[in-house]
Protein backbone atom coordinates (compact mmCIF):
# COMPACT_ATOMS: atom_id res chain seq x y z
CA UNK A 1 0.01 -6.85 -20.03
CA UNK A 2 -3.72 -6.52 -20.30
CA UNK A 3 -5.44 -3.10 -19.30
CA UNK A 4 -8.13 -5.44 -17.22
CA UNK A 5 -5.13 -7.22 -15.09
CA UNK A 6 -4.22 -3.45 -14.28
CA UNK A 7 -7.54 -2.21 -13.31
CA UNK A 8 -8.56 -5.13 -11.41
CA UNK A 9 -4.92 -4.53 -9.34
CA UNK A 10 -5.83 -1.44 -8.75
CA UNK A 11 -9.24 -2.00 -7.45
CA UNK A 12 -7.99 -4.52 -5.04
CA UNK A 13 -5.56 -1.84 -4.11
CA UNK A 14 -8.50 0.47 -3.23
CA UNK A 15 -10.83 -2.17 -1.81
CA UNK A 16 -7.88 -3.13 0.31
CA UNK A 17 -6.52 0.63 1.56
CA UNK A 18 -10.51 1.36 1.94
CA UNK A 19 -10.59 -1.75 4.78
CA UNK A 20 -8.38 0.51 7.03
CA UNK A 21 -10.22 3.52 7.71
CA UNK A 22 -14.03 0.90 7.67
CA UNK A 23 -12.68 -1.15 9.92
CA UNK A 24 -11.27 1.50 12.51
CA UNK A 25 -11.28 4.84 11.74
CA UNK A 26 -9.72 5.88 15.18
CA UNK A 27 -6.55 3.72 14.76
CA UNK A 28 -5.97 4.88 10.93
CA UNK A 29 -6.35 8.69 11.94
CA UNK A 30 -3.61 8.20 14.75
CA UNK A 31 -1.84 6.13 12.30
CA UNK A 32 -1.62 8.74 9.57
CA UNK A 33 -0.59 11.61 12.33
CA UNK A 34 2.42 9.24 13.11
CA UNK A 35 3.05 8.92 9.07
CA UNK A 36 3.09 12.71 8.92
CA UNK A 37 5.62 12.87 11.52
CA UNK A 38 8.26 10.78 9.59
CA UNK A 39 11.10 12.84 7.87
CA UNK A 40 11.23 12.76 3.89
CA UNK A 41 13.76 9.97 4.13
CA UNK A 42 12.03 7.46 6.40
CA UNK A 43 9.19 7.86 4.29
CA UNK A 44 11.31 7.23 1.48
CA UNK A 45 12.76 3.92 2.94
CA UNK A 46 9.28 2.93 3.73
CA UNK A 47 8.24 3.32 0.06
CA UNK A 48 11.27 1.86 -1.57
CA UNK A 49 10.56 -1.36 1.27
CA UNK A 50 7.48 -2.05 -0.19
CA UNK A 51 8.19 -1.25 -3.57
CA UNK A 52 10.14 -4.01 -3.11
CA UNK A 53 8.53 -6.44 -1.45
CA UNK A 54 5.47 -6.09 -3.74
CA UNK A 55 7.66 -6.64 -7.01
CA UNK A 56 8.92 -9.67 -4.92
CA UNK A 57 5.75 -10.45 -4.36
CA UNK A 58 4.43 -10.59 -7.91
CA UNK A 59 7.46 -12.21 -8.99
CA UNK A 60 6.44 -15.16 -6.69
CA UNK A 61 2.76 -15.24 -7.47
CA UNK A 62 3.00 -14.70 -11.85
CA UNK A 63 5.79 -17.97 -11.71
């Protein structure tokens, strides 16, 4: 794997998580009080979920 294949993931993953807060910054601070309200596990499950559906993801996309 390339280093520029990483970085360019990564800034799409910024440029991406950045369109939230732009977009509406009301919504994604309610949103994030209702994220810090989940218990360890639920926010466990959430992570593992999209773990998971991102590796599925790729796995589509790179065949």
């Amino acid at each position: 794997m390339h280093w520029q294949e990483i970085l360019t993931a990564v800034a799409l993953l910024l440029v991406i998580e950045g369109m939230l807060p732009f977009i509406g910054p009301r919504a994604y601070k309610q949103l994030v009080v209702q994220i810090a309200k989940l218990g360890d596990n639920q926010l466990r499950t959430f992570g593992l979920t999209s773990m998971i559906a991102g590796l599925v993801l790729l796995f589509f996309v790179r065949s």
